[in-house]
PDB file of N, CA and C in Angstrom:
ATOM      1  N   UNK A   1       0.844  -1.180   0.000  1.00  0.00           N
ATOM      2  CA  UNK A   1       0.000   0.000   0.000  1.00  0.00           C
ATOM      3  C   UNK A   1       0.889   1.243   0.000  1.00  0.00           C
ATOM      4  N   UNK A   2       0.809   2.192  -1.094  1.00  0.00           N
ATOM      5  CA  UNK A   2       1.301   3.561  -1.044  1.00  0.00           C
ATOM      6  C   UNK A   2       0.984   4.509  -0.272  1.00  0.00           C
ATOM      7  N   UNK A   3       1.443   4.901   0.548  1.00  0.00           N
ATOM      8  CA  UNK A   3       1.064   6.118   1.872  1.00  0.00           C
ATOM      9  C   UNK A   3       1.670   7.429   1.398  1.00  0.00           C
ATOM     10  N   UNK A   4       0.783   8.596   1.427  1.00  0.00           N
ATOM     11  CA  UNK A   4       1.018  10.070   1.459  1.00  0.00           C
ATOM     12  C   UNK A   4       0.735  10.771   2.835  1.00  0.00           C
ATOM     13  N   UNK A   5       1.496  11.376   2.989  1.00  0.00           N
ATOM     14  CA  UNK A   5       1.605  12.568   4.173  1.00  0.00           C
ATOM     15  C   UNK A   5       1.138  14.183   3.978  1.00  0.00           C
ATOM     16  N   UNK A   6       0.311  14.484   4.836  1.00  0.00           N
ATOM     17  CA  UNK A   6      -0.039  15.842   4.312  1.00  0.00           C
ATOM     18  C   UNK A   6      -0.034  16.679   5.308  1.00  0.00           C
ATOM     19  N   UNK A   7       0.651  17.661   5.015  1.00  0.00           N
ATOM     20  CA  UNK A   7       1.369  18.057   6.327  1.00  0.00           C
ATOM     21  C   UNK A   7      -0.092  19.410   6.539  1.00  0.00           C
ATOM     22  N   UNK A   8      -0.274  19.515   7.620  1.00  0.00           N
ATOM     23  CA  UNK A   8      -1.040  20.618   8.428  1.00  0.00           C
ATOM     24  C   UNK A   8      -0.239  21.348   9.413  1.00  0.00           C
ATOM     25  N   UNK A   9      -0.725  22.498   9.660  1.00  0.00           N
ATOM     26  CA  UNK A   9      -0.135  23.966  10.731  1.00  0.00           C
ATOM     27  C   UNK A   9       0.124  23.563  11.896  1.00  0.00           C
ATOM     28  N   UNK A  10      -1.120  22.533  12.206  1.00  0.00           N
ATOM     29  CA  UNK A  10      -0.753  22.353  13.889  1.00  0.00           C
ATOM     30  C   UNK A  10      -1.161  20.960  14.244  1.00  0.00           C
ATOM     31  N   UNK A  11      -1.459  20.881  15.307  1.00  0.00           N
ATOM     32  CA  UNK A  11      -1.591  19.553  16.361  1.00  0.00           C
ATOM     33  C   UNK A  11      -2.904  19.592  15.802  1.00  0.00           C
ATOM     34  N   UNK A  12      -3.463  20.257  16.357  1.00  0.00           N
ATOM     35  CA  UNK A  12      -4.981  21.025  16.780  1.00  0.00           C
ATOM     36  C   UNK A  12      -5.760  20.547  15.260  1.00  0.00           C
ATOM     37  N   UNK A  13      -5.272  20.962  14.094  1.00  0.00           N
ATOM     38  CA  UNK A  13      -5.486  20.756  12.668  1.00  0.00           C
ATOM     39  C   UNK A  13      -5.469  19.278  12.110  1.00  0.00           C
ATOM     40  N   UNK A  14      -4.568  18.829  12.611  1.00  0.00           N
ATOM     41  CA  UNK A  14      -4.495  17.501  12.728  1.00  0.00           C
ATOM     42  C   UNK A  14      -5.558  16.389  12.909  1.00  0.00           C
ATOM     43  N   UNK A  15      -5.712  16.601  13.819  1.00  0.00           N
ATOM     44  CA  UNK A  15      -6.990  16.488  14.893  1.00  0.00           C
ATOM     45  C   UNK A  15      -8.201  16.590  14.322  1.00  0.00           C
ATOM     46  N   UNK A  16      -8.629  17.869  14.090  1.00  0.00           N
ATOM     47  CA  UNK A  16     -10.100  18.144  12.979  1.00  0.00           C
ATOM     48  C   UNK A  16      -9.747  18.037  11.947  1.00  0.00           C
ATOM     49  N   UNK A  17      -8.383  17.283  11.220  1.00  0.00           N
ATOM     50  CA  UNK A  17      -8.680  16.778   9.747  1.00  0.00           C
ATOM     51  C   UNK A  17      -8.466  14.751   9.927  1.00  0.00           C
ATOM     52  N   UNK A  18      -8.456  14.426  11.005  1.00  0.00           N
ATOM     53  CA  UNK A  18      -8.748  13.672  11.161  1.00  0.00           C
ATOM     54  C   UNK A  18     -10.229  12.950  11.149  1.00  0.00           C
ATOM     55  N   UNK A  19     -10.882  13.873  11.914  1.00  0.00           N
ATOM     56  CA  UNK A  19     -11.959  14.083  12.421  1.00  0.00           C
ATOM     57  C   UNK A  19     -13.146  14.319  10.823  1.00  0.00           C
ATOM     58  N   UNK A  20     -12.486  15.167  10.246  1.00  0.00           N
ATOM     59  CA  UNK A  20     -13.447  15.474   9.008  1.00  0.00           C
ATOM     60  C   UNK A  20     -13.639  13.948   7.962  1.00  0.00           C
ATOM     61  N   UNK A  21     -12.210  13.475   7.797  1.00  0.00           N
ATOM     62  CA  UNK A  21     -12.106  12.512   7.451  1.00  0.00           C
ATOM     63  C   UNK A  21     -12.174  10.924   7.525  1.00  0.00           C
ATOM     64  N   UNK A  22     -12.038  11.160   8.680  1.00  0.00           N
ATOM     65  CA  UNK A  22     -12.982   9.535   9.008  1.00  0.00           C
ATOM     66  C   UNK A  22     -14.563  10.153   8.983  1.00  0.00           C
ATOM     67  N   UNK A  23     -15.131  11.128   9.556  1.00  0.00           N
ATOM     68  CA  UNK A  23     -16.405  11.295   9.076  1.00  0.00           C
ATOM     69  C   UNK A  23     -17.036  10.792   7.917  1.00  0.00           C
ATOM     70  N   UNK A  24     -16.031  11.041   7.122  1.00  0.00           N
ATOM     71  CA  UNK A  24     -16.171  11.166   5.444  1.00  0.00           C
ATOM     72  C   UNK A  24     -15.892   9.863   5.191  1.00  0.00           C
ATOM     73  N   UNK A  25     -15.524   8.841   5.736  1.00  0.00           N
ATOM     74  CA  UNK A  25     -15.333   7.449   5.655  1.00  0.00           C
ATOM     75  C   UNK A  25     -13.401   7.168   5.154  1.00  0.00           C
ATOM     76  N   UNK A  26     -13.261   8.250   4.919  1.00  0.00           N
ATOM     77  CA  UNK A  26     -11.428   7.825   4.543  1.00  0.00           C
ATOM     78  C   UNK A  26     -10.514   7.577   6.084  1.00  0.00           C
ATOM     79  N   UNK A  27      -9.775   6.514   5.881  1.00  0.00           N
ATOM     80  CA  UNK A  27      -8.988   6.232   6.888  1.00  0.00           C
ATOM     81  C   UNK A  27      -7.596   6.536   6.892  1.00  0.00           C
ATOM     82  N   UNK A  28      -7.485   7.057   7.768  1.00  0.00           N
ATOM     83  CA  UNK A  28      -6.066   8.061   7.579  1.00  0.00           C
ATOM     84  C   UNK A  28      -5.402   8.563  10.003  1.00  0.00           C
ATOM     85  N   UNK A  29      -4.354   8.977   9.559  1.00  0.00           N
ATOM     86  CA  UNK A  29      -4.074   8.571  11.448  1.00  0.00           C
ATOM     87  C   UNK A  29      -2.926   9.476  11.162  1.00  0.00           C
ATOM     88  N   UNK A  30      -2.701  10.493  12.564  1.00  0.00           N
ATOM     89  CA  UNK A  30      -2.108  11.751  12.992  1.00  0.00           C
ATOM     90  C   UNK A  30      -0.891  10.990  12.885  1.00  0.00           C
ATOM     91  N   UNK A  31       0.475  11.511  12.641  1.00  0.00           N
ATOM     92  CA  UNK A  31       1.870  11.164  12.531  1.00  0.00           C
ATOM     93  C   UNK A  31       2.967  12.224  12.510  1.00  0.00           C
ATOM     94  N   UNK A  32       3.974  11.819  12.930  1.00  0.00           N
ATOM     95  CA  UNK A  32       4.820  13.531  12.969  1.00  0.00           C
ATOM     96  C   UNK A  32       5.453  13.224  11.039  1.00  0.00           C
ATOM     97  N   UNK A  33       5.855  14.458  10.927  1.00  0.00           N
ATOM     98  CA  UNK A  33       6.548  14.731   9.542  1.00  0.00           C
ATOM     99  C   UNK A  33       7.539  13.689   9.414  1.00  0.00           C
ATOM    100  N   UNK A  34       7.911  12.969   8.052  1.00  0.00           N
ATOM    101  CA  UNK A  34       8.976  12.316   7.954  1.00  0.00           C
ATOM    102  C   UNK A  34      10.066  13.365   8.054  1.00  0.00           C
ATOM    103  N   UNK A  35      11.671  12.933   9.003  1.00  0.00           N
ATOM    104  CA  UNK A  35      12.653  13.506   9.416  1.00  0.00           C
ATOM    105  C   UNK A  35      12.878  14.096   8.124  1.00  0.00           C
ATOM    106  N   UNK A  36      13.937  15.394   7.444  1.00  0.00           N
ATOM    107  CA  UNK A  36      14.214  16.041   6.181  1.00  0.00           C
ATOM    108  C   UNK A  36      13.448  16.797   6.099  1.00  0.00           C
ATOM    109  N   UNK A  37      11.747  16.901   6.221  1.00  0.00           N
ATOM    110  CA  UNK A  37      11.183  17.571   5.520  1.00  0.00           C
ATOM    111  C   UNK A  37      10.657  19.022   6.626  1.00  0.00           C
ATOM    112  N   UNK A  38      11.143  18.818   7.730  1.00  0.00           N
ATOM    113  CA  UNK A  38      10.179  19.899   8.418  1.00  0.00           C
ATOM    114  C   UNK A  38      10.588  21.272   8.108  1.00  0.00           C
ATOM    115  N   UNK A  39       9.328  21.596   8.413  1.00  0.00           N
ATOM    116  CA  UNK A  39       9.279  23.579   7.581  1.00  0.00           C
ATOM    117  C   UNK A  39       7.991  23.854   8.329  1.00  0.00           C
ATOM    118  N   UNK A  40       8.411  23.921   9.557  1.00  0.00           N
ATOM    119  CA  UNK A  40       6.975  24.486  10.716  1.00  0.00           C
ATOM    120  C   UNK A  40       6.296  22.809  11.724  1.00  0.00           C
ATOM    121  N   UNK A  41       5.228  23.417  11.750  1.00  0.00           N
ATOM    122  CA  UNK A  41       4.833  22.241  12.638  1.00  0.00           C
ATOM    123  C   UNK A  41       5.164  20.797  11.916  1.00  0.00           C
ATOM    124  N   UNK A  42       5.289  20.160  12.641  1.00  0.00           N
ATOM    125  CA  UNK A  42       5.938  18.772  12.724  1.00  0.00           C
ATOM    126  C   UNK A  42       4.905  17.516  12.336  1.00  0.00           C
ATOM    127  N   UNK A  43       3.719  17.726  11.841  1.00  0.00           N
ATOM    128  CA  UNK A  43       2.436  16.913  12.125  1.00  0.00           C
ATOM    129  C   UNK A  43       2.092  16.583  10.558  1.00  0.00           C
ATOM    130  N   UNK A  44       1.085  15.350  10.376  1.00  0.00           N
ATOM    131  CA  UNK A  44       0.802  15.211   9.034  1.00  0.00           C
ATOM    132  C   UNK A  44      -0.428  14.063   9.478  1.00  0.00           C
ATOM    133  N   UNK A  45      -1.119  13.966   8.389  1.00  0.00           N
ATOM    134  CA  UNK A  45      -2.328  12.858   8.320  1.00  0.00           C
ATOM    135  C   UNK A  45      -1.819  12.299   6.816  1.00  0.00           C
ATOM    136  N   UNK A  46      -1.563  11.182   7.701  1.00  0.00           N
ATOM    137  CA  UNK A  46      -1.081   9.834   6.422  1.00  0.00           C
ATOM    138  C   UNK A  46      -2.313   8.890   6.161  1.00  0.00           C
ATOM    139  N   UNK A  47      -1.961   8.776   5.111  1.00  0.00           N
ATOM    140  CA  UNK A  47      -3.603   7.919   4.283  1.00  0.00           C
ATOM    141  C   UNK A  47      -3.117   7.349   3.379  1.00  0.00           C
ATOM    142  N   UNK A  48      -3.962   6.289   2.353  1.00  0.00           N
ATOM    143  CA  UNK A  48      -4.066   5.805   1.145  1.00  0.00           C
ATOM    144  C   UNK A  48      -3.307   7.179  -0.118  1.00  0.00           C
ATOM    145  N   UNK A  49      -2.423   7.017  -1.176  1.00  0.00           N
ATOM    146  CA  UNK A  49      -2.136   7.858  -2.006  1.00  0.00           C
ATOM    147  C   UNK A  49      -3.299   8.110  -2.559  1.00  0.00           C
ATOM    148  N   UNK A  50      -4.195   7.112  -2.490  1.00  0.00           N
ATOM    149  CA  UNK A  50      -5.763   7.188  -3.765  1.00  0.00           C
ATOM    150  C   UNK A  50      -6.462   8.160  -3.174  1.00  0.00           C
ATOM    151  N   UNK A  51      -6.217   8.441  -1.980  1.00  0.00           N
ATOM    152  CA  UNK A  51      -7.577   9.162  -1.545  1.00  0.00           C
ATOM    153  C   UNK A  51      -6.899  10.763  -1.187  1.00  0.00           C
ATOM    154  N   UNK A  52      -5.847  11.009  -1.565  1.00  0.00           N
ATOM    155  CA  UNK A  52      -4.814  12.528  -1.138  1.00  0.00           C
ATOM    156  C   UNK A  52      -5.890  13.536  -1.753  1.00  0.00           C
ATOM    157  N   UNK A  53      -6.322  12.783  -3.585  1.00  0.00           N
ATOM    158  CA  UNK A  53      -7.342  14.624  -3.991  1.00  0.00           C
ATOM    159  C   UNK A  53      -8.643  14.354  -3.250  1.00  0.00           C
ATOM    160  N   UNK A  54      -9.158  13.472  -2.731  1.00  0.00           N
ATOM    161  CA  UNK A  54     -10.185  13.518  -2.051  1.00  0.00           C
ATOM    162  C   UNK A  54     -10.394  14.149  -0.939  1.00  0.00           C
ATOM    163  N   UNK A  55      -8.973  13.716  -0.046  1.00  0.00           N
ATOM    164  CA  UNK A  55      -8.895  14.265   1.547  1.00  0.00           C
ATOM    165  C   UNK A  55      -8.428  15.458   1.043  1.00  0.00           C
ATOM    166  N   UNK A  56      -7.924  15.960   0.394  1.00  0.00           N
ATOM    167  CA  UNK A  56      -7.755  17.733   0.740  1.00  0.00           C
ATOM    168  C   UNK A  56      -8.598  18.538   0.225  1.00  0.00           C
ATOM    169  N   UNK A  57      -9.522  18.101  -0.845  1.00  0.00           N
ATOM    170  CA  UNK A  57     -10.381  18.935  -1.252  1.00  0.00           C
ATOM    171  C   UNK A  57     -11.284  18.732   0.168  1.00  0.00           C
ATOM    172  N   UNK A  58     -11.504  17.438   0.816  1.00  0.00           N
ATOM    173  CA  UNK A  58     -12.905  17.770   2.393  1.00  0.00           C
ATOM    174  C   UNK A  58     -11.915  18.511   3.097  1.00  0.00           C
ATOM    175  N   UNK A  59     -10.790  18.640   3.350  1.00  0.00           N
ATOM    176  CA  UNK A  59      -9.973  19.646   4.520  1.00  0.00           C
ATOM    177  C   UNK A  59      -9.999  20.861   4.194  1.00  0.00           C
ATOM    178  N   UNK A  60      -9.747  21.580   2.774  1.00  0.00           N
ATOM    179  CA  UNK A  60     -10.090  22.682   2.478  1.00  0.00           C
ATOM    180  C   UNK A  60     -11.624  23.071   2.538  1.00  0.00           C
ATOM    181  N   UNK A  61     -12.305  22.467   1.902  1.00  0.00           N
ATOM    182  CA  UNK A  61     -13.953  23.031   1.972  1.00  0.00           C
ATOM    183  C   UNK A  61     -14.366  23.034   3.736  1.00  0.00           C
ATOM    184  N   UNK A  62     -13.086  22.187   4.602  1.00  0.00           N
ATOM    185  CA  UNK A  62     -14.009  22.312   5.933  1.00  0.00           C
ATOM    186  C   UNK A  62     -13.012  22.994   6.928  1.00  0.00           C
ATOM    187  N   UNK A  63     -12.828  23.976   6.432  1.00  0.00           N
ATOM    188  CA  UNK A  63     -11.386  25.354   7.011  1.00  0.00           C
ATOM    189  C   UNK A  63     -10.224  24.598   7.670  1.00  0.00           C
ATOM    190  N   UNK A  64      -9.419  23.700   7.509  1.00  0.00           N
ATOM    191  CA  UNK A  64      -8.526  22.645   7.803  1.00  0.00           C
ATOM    192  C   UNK A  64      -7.144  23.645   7.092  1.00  0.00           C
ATOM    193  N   UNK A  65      -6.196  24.148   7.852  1.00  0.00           N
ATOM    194  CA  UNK A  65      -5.127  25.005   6.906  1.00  0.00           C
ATOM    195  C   UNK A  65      -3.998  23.546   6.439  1.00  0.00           C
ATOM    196  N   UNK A  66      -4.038  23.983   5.306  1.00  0.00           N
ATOM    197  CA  UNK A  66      -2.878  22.607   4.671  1.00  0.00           C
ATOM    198  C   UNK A  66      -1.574  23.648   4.520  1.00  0.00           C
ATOM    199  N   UNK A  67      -0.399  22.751   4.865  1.00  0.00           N
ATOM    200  CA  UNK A  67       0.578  23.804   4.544  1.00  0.00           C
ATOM    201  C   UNK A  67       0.861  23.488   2.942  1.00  0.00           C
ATOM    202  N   UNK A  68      -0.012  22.835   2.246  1.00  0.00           N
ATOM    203  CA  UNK A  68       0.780  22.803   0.811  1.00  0.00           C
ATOM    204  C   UNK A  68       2.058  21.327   0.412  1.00  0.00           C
ATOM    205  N   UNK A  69       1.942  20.765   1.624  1.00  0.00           N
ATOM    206  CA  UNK A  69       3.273  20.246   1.500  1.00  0.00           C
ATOM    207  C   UNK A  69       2.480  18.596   1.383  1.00  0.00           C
ATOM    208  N   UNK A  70       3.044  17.587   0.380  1.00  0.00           N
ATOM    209  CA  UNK A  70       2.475  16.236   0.797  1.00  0.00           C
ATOM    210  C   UNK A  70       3.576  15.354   0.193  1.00  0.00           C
ATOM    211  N   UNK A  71       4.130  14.697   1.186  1.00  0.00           N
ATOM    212  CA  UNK A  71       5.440  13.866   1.175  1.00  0.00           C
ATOM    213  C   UNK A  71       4.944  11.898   1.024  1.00  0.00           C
ATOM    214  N   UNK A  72       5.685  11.829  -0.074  1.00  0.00           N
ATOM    215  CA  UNK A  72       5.827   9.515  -0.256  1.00  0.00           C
ATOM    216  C   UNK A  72       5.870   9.216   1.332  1.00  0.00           C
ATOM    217  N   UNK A  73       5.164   8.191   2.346  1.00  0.00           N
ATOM    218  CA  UNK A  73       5.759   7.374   3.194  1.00  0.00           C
ATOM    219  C   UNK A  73       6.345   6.173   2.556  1.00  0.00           C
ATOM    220  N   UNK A  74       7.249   5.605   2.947  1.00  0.00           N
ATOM    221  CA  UNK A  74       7.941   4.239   3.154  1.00  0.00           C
ATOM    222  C   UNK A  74       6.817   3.215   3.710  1.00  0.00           C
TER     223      UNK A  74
END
């Protein structure tokens, strides 16, 4: 299974994009940034690669700040 990381502002963000998203039925779980990449908070919601344009279009439409950033897991 291919895993993407999508990095969010805070803990807190994390949290309610967790929250939006299992709502939404996608399964996905709070994780710190893979080491190399940090540029601000340290946090990311890792999921399925299939479901990355899905989960950020529900995090944006549900005020979730994305920093823009979405990193390959191992």
């Amino acid at each position: 299974m291919k895993s993407k990381c999508i990095a969010v502002r805070s803990v807190t963000y994390a949290q309610k994009a967790k929250s939006v998203l299992s709502q939404n039925g996608l399964s996905c779980s709070i994780i710190r940034r893979p080491q190399g990449t940090l540029t601000g908070c340290g946090w990311c919601i890792a999921l399925h690669s299939d479901q990355v344009k899905k989960a950020t279009e529900l995090l944006r439409n549900n005020g979730v700040k994305l920093s823009g950033e979405i990193y390959d897991l191992p």
